[in-house]
N, C-alpha and C. Protein backbone atom coordinates (compact mmCIF):
# COMPACT_ATOMS: atom_id res chain seq x y z
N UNK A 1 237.02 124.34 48.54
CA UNK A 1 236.37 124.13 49.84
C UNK A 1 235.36 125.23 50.12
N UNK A 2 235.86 126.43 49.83
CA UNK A 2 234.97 127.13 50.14
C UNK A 2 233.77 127.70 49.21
N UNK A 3 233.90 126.96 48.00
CA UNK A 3 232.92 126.60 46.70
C UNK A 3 231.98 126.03 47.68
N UNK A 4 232.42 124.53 47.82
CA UNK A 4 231.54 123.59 48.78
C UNK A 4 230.36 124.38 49.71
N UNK A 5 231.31 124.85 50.63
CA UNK A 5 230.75 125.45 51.43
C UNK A 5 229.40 126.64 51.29
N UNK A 6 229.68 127.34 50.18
CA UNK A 6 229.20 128.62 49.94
C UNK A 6 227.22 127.22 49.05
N UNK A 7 227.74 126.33 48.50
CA UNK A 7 226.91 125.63 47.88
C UNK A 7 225.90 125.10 49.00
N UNK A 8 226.60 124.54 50.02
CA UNK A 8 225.71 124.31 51.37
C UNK A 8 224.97 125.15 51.57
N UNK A 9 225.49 126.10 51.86
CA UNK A 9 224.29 127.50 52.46
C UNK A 9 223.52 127.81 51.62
N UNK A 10 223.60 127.75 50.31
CA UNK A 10 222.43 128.03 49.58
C UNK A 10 221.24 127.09 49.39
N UNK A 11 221.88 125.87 49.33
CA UNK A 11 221.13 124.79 49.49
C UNK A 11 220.14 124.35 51.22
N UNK A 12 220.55 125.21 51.76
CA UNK A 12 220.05 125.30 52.70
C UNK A 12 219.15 126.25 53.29
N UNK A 13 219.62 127.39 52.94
CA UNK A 13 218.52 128.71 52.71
C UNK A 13 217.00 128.07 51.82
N UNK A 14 217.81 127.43 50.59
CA UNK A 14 215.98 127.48 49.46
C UNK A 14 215.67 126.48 50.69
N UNK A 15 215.96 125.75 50.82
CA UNK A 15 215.17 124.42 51.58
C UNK A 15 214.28 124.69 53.00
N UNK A 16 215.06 125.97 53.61
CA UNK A 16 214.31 126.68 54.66
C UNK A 16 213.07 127.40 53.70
N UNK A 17 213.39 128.35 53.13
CA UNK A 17 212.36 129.15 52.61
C UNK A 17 211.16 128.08 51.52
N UNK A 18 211.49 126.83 51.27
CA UNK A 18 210.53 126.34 50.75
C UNK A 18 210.13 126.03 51.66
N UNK A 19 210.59 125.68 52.60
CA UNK A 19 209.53 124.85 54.16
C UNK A 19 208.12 126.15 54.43
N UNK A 20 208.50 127.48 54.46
CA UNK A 20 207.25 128.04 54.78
C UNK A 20 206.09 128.11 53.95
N UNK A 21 205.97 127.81 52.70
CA UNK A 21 204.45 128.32 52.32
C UNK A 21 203.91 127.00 52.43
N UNK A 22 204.78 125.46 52.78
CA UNK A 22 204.09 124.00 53.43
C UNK A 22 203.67 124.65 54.62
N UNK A 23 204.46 125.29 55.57
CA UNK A 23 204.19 125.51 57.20
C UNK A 23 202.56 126.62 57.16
N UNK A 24 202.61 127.67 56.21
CA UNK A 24 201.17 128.29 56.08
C UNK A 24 200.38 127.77 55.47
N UNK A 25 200.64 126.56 54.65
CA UNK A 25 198.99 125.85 53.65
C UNK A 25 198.74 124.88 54.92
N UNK A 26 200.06 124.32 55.64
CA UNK A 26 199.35 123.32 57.08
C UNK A 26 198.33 123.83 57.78
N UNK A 27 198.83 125.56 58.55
CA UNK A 27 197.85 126.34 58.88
C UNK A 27 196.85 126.78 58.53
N UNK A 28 196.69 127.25 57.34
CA UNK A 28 195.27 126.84 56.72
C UNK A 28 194.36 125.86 56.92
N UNK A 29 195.24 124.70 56.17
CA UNK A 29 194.23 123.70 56.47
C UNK A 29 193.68 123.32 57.54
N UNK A 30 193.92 123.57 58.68
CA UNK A 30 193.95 123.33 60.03
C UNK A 30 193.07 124.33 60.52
N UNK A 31 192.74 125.58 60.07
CA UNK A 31 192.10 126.61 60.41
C UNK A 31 190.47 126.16 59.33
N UNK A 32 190.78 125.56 58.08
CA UNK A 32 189.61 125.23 57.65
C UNK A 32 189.07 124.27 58.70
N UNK A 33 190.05 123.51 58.92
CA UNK A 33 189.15 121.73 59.45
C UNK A 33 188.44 122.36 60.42
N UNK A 34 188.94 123.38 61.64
CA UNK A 34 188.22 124.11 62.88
C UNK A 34 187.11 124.70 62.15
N UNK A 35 187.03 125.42 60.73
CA UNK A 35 185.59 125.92 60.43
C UNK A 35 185.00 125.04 60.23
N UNK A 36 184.99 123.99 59.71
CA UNK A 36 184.11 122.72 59.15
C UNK A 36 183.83 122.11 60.50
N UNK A 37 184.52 121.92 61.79
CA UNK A 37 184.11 121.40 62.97
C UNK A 37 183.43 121.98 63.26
N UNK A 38 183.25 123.51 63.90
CA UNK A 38 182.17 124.44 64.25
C UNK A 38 181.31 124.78 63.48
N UNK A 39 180.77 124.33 62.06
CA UNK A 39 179.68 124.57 61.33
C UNK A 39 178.70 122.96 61.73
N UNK A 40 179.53 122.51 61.71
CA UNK A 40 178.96 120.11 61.86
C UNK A 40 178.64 120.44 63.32
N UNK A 41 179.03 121.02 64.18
CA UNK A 41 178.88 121.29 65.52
C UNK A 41 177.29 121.78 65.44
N UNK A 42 177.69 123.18 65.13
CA UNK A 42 176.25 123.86 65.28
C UNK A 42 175.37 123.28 64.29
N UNK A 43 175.54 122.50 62.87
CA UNK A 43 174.43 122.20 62.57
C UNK A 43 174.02 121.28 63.35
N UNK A 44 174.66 119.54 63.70
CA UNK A 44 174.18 119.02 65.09
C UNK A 44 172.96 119.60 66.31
N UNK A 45 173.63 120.73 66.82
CA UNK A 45 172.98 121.42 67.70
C UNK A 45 171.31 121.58 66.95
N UNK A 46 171.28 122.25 65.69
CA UNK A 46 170.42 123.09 65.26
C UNK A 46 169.74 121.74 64.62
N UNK A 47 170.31 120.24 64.19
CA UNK A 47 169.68 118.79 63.96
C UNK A 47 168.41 118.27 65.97
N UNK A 48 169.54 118.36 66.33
CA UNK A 48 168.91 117.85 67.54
C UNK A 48 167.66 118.47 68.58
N UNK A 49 167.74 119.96 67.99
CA UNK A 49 166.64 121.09 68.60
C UNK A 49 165.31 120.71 67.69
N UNK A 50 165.54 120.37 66.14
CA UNK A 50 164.64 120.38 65.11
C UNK A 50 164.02 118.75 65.38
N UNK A 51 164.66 117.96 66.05
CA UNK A 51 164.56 116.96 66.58
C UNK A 51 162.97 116.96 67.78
N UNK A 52 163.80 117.47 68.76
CA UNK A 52 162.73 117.55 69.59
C UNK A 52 161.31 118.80 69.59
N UNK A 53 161.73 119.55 68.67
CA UNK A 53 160.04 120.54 68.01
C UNK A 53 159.31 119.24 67.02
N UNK A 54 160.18 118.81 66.38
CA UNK A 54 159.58 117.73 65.39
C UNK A 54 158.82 116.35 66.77
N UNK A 55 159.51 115.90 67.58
CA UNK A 55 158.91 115.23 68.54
C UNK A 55 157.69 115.23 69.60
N UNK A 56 157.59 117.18 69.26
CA UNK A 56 156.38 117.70 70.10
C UNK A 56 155.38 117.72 69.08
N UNK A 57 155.63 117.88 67.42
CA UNK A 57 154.65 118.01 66.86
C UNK A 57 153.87 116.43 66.71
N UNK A 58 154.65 115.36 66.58
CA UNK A 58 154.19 113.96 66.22
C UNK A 58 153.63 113.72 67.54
N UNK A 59 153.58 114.12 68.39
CA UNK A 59 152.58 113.90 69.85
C UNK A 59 151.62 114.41 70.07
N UNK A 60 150.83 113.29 70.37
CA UNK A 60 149.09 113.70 70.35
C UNK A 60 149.46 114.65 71.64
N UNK A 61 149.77 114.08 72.73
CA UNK A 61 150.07 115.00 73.86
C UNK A 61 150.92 116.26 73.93
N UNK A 62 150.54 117.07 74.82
CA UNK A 62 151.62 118.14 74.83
C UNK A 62 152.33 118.34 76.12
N UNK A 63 153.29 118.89 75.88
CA UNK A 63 154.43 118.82 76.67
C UNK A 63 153.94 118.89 78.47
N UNK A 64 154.40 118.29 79.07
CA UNK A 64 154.38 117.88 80.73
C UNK A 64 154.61 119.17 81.23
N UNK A 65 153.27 119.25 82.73
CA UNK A 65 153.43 120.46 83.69
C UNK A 65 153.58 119.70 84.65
N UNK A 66 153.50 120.70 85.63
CA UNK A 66 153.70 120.32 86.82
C UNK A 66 152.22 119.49 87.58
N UNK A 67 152.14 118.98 88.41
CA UNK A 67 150.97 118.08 88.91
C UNK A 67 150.35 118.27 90.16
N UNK A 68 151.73 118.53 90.72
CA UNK A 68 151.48 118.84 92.54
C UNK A 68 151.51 120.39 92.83
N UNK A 69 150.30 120.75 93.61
CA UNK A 69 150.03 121.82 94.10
C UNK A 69 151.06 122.18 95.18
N UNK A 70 151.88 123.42 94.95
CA UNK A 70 153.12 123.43 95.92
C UNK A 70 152.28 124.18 96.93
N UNK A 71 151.23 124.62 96.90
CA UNK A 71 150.48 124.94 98.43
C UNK A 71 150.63 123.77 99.38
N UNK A 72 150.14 122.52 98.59
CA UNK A 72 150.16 121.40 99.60
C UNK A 72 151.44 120.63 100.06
N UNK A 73 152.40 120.53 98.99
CA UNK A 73 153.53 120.12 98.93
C UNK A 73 154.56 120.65 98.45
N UNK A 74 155.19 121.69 99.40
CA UNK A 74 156.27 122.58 99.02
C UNK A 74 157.52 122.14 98.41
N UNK A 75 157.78 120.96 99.50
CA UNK A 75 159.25 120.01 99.21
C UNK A 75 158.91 119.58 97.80
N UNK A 76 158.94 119.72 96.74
CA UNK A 76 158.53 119.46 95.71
C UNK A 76 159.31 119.97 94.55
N UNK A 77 160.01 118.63 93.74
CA UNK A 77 160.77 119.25 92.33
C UNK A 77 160.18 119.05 91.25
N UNK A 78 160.49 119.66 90.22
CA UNK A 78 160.29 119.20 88.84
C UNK A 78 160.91 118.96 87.35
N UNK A 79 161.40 118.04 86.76
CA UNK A 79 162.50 118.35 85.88
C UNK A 79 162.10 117.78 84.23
N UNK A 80 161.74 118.96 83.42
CA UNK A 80 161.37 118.29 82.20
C UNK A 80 162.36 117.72 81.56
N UNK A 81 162.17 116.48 81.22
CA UNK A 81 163.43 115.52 80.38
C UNK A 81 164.01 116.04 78.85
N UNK A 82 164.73 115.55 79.10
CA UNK A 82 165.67 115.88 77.05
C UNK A 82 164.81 115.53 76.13
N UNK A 83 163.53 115.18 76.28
CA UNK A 83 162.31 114.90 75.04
C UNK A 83 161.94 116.14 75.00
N UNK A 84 161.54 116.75 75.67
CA UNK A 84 161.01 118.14 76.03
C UNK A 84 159.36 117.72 76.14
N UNK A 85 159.10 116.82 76.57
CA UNK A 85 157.39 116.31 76.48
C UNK A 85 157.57 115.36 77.86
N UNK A 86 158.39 114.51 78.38
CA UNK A 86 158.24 114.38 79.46
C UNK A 86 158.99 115.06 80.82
N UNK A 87 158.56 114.47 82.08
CA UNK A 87 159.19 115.10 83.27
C UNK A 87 158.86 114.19 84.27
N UNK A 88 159.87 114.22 85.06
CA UNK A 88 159.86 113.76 86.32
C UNK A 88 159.51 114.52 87.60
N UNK A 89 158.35 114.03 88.94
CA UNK A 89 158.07 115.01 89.41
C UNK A 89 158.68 114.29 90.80
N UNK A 90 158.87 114.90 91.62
CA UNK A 90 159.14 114.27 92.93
C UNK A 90 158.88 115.51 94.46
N UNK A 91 157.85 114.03 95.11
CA UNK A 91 157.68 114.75 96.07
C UNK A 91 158.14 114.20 97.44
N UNK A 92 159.02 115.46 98.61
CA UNK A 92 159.70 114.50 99.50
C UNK A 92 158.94 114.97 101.24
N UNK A 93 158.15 113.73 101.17
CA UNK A 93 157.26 113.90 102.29
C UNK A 93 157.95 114.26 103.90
N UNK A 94 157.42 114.49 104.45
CA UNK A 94 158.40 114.93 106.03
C UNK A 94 158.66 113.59 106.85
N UNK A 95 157.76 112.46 106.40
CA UNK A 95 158.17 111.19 107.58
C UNK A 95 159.62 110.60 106.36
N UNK A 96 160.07 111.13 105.28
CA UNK A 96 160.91 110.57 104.71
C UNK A 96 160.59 109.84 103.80
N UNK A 97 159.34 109.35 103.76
CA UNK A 97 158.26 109.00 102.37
C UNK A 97 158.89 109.73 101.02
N UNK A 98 158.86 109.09 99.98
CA UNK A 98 158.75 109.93 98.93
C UNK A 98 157.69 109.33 97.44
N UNK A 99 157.45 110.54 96.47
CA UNK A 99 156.61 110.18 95.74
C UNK A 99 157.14 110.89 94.23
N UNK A 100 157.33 109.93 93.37
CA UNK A 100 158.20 109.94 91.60
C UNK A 100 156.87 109.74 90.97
N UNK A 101 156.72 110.94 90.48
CA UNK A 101 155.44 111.07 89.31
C UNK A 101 156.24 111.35 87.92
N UNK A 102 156.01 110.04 87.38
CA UNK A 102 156.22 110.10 85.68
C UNK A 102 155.42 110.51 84.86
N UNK A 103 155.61 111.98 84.03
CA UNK A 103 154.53 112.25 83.33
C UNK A 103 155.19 111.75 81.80
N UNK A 104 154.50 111.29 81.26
CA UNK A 104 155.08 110.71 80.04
C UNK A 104 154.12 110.24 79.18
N UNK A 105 154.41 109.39 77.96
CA UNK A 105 153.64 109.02 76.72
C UNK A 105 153.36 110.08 75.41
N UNK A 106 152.91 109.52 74.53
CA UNK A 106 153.19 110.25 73.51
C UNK A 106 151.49 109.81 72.53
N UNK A 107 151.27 108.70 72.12
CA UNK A 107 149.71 108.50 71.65
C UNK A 107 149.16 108.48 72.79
N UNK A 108 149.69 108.02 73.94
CA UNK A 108 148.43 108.14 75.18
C UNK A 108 149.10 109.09 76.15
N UNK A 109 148.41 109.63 77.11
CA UNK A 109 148.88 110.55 78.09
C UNK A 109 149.17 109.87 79.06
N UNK A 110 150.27 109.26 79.89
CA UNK A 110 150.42 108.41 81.09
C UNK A 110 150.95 109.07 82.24
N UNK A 111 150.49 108.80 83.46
CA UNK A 111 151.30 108.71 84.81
C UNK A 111 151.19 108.02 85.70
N UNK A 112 152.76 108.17 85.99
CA UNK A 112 152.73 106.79 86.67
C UNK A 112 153.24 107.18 87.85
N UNK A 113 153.13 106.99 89.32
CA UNK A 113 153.09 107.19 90.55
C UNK A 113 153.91 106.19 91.36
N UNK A 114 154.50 106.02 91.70
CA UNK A 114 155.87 105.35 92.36
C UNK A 114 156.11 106.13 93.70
N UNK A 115 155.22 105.37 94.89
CA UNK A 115 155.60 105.89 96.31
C UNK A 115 156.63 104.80 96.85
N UNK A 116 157.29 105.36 97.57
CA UNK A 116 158.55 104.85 97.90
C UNK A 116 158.47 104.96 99.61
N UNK A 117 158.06 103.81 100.62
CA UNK A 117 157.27 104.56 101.77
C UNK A 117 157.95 102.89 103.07
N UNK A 118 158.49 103.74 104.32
CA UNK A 118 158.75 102.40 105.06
C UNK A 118 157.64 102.04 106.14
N UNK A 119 156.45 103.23 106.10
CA UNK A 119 155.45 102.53 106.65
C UNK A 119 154.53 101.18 106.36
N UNK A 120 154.70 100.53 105.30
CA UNK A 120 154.13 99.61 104.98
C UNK A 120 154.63 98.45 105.06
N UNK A 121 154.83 97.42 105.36
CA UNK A 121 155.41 96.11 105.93
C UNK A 121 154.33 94.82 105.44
N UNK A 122 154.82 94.18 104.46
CA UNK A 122 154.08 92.94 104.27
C UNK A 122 154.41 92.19 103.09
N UNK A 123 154.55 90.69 102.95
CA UNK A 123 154.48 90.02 101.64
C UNK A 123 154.20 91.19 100.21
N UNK A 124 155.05 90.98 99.30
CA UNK A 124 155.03 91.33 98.30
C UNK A 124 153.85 90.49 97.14
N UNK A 125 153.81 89.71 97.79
CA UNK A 125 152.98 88.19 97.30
C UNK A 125 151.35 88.62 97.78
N UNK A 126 151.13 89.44 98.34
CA UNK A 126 149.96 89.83 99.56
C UNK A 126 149.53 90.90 98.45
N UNK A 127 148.49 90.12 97.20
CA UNK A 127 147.80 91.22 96.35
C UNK A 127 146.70 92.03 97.16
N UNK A 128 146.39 91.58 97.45
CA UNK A 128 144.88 92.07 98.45
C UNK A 128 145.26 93.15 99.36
N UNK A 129 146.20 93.19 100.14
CA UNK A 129 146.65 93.85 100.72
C UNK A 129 147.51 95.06 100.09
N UNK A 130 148.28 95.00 99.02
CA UNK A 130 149.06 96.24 97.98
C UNK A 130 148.15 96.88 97.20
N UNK A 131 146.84 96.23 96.90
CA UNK A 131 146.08 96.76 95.84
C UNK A 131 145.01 98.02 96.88
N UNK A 132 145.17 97.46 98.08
CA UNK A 132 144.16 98.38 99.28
C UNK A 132 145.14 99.70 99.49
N UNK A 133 146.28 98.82 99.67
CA UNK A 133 147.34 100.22 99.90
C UNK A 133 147.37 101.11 98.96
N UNK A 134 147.65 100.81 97.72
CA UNK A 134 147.98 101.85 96.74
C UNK A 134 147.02 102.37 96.31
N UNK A 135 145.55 102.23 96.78
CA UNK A 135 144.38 102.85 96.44
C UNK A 135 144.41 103.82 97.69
N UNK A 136 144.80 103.49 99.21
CA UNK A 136 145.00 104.25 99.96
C UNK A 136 145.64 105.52 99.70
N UNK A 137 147.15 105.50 99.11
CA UNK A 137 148.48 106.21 98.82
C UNK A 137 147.97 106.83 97.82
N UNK A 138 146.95 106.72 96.96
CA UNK A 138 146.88 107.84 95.95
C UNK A 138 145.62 108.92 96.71
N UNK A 139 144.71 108.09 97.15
CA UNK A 139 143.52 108.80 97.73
C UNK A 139 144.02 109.94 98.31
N UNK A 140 145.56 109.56 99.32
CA UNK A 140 145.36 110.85 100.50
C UNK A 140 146.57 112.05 99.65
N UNK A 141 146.54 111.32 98.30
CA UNK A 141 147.34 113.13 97.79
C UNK A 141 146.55 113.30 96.97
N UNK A 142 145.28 113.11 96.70
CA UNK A 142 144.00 113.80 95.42
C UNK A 142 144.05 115.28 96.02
N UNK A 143 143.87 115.47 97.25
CA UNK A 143 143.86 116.86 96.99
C UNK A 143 145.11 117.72 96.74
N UNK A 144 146.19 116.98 96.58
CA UNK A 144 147.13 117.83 96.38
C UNK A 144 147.68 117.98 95.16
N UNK A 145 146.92 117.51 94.16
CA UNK A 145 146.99 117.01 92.84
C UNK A 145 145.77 117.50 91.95
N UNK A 146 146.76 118.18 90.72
CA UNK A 146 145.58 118.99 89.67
C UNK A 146 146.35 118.49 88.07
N UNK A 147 145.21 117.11 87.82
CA UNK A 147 145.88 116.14 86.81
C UNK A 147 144.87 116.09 85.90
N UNK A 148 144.73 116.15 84.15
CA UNK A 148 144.23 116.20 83.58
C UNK A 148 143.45 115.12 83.14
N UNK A 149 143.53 114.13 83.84
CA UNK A 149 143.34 112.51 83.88
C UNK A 149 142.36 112.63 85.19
N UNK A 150 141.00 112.33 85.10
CA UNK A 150 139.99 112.18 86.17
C UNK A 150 140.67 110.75 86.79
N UNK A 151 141.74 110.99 88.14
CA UNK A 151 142.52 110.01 89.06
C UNK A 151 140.87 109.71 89.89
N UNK A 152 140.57 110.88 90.27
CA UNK A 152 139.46 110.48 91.44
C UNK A 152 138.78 109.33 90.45
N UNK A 153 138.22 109.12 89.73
CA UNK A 153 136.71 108.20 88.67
C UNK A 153 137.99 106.70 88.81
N UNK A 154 139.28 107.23 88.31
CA UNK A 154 139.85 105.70 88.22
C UNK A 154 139.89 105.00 89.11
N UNK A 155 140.27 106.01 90.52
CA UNK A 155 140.36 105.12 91.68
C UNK A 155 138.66 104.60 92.22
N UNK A 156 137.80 105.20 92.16
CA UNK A 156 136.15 104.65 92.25
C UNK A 156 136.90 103.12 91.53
N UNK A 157 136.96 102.89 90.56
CA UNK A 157 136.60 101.99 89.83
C UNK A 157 137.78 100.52 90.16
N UNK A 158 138.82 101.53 90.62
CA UNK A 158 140.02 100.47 91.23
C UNK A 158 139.41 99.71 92.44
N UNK A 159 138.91 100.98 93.48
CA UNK A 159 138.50 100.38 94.43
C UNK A 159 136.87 99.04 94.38
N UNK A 160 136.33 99.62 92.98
CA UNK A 160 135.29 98.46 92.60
C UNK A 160 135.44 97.28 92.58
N UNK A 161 136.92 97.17 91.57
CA UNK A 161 137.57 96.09 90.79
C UNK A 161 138.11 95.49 92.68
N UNK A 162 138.44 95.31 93.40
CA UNK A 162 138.69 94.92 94.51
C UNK A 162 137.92 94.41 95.53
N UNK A 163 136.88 94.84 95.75
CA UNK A 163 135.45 94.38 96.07
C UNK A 163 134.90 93.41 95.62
N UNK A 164 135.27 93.49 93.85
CA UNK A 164 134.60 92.54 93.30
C UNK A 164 134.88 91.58 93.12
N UNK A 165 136.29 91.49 93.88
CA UNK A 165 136.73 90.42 93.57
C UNK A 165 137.40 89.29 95.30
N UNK A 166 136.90 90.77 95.86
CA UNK A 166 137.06 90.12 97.30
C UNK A 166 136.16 88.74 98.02
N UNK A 167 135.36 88.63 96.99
CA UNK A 167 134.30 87.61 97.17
C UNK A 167 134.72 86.20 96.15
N UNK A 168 135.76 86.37 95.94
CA UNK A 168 136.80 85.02 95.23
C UNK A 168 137.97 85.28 95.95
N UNK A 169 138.06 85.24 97.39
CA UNK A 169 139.11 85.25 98.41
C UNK A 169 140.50 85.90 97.80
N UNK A 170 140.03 87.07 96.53
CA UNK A 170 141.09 87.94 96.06
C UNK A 170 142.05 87.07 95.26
N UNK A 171 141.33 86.43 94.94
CA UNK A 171 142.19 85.34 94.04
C UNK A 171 142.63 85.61 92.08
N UNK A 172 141.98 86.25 91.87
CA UNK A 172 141.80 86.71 90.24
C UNK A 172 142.58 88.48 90.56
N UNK A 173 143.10 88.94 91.63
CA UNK A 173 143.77 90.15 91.25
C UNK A 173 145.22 89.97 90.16
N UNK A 174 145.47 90.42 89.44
CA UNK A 174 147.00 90.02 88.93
C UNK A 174 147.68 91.53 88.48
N UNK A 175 148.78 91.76 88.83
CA UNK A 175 149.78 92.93 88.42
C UNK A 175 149.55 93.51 87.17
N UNK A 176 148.95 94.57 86.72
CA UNK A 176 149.35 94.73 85.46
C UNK A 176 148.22 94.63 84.72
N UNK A 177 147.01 94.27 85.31
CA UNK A 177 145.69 94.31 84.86
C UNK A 177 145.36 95.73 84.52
N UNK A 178 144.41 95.88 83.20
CA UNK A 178 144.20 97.45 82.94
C UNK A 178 143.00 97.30 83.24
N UNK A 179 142.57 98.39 84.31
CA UNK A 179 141.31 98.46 84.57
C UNK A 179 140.28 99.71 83.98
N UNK A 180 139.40 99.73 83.50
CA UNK A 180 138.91 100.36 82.65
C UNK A 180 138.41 101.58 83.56
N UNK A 181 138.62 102.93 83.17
CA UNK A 181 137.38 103.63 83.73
C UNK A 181 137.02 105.43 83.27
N UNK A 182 137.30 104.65 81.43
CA UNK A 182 137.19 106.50 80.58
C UNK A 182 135.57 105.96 80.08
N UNK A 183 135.52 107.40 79.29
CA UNK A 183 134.37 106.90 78.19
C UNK A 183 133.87 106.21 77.16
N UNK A 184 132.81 106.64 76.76
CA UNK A 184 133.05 106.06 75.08
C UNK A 184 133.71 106.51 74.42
N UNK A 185 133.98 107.79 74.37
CA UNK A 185 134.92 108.58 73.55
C UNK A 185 136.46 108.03 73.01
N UNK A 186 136.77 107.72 74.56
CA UNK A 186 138.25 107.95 74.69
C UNK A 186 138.13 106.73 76.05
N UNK A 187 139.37 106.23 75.69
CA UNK A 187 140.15 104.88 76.62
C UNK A 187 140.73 105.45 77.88
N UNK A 188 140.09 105.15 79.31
CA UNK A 188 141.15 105.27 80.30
C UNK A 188 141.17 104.11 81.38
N UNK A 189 142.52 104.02 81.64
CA UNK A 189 142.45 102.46 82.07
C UNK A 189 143.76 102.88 83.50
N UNK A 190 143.50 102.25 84.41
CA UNK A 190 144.78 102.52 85.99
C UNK A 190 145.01 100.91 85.91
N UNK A 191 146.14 101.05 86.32
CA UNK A 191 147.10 99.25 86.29
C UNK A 191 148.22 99.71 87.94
N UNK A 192 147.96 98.75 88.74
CA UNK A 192 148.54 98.42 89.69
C UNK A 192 149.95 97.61 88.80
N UNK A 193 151.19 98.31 88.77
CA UNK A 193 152.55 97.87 88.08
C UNK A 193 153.07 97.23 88.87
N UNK A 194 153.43 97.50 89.63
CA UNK A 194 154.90 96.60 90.71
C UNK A 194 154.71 97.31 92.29
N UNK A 195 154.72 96.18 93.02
CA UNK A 195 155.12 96.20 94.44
C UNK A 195 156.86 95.72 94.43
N UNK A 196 157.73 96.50 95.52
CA UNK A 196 159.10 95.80 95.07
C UNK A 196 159.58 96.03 96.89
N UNK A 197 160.43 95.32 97.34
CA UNK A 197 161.55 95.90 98.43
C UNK A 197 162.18 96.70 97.71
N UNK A 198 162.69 97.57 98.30
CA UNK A 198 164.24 98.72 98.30
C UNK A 198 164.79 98.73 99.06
N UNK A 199 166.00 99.80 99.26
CA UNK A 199 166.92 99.95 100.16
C UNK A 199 166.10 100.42 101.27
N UNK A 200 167.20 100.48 102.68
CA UNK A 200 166.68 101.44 103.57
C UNK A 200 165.32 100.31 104.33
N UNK A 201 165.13 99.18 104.26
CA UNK A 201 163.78 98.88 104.38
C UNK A 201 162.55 99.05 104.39
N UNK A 202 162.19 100.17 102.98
CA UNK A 202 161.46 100.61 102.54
C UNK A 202 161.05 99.94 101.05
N UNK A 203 159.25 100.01 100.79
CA UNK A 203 158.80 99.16 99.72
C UNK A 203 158.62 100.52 98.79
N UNK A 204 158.57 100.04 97.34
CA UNK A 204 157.59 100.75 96.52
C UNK A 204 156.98 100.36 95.80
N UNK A 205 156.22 101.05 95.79
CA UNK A 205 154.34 100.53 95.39
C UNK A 205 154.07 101.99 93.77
N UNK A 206 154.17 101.13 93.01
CA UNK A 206 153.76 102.06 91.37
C UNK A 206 152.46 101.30 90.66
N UNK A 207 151.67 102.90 90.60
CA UNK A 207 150.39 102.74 89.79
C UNK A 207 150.59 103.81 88.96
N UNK A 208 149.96 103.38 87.75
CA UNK A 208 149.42 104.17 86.40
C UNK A 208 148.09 104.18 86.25
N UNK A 209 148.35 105.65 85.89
CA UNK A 209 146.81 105.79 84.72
C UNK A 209 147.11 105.97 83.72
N UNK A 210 146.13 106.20 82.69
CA UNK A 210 146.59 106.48 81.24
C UNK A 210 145.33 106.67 80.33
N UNK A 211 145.50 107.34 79.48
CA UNK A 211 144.16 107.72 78.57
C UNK A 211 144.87 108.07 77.40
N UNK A 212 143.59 107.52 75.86
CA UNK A 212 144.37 107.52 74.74
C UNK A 212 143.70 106.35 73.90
N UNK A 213 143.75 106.11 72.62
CA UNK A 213 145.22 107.20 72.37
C UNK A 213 144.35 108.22 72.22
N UNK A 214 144.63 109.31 72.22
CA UNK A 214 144.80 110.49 72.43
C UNK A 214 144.11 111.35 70.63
């Protein structure tokens, strides 16, 4: 019996002491897999940075500034996006108006202007009337605006295109028309995008310019 016995405990001792150099190669391995996670990690990181330098170089354009003169418009943010070439600008007027300047594009240079405003009241259907407005709504922030895109020459030419067509009871305006007004050189064209309702009973009214390619 006490053969037996004395045979147990030994058989039980090796079986403990073989369990540890499994219990330290587990730890190991486990301490490798964490180095191999934090190397795939940071190369990721150091993939996705090489990403967006590589995204600034394939762009005719270069990376987005700011647009609005904070002399004129203090309330004023700016946030360059995860491209690192565009940004969103926003300006928040005192009657509660506000104004989303998209600086963006990549062969062409675009912005796009999205006032968001509850002074305006009328058919969405009422081209004649949105195309006057949004030539209005850009006019009265030119001076508060220093944009590499001649806005003043496009809007001349917006406000042409409206005239000229006011004498066909405004019948040939359509959304989305590119209206021409760069050089020979180089293409620049403003497009009246979307009139929409929003919340709050407030409309918004988005125009682009754009020049390019670039």
């Amino acid at each position: 019996m006490r053969q037996a016995i004395s045979i147990f405990i030994f058989v039980l001792t090796v079986g403990l002491f073989g369990c540890n150099p499994s219990t330290d190669s587990n730890h190991k391995r486990i301490e490798k897999t964490l180095s191999i996670d934090d190397k795939s990690s940071t190369k990721t990181q150091d993939e996705e940075n090489k990403n967006k330098v590589d995204g600034l170089m394939d762009c005719a354009r270069g990376q987005a500034k700011p647009l609005i003169k904070k002399s004129d418009y203090p309330n004023t943010t700016f946030v360059l996006q995860p491209d690192s070439i565009s940004a969103i600008e926003t300006v928040y007027f005192e009657n509660s108006d506000k104004l989303i300047i998209r600086n963006w594009g990549c062969e062409y240079y675009v912005l796009t202007f999205r006032f968001e405003t509850s002074r305006l009241h009328r058919d969405t259907a009422d081209l004649a009337f949105w195309f006057r407005a949004a030539n209005n709504l850009m006019t009265n922030i030119l001076g508060g605006l220093d944009a590499p895109i001649d806005i003043k020459k496009g809007l001349v030419r917006f406000d042409s295109y409206i005239l000229r067509d006011s004498k066909n009871a405004y019948k040939n305006l359509r959304i989305g028309e590119e209206i021409e007004f760069g050089s020979e050189d180089i293409r620049s064209f403003v497009t009246l995008d979307r009139i929409e309702n929003i919340e709050d009973k407030k409309v918004a009214v988005t125009i682009s310019f754009a020049t390019g390619p670039l």
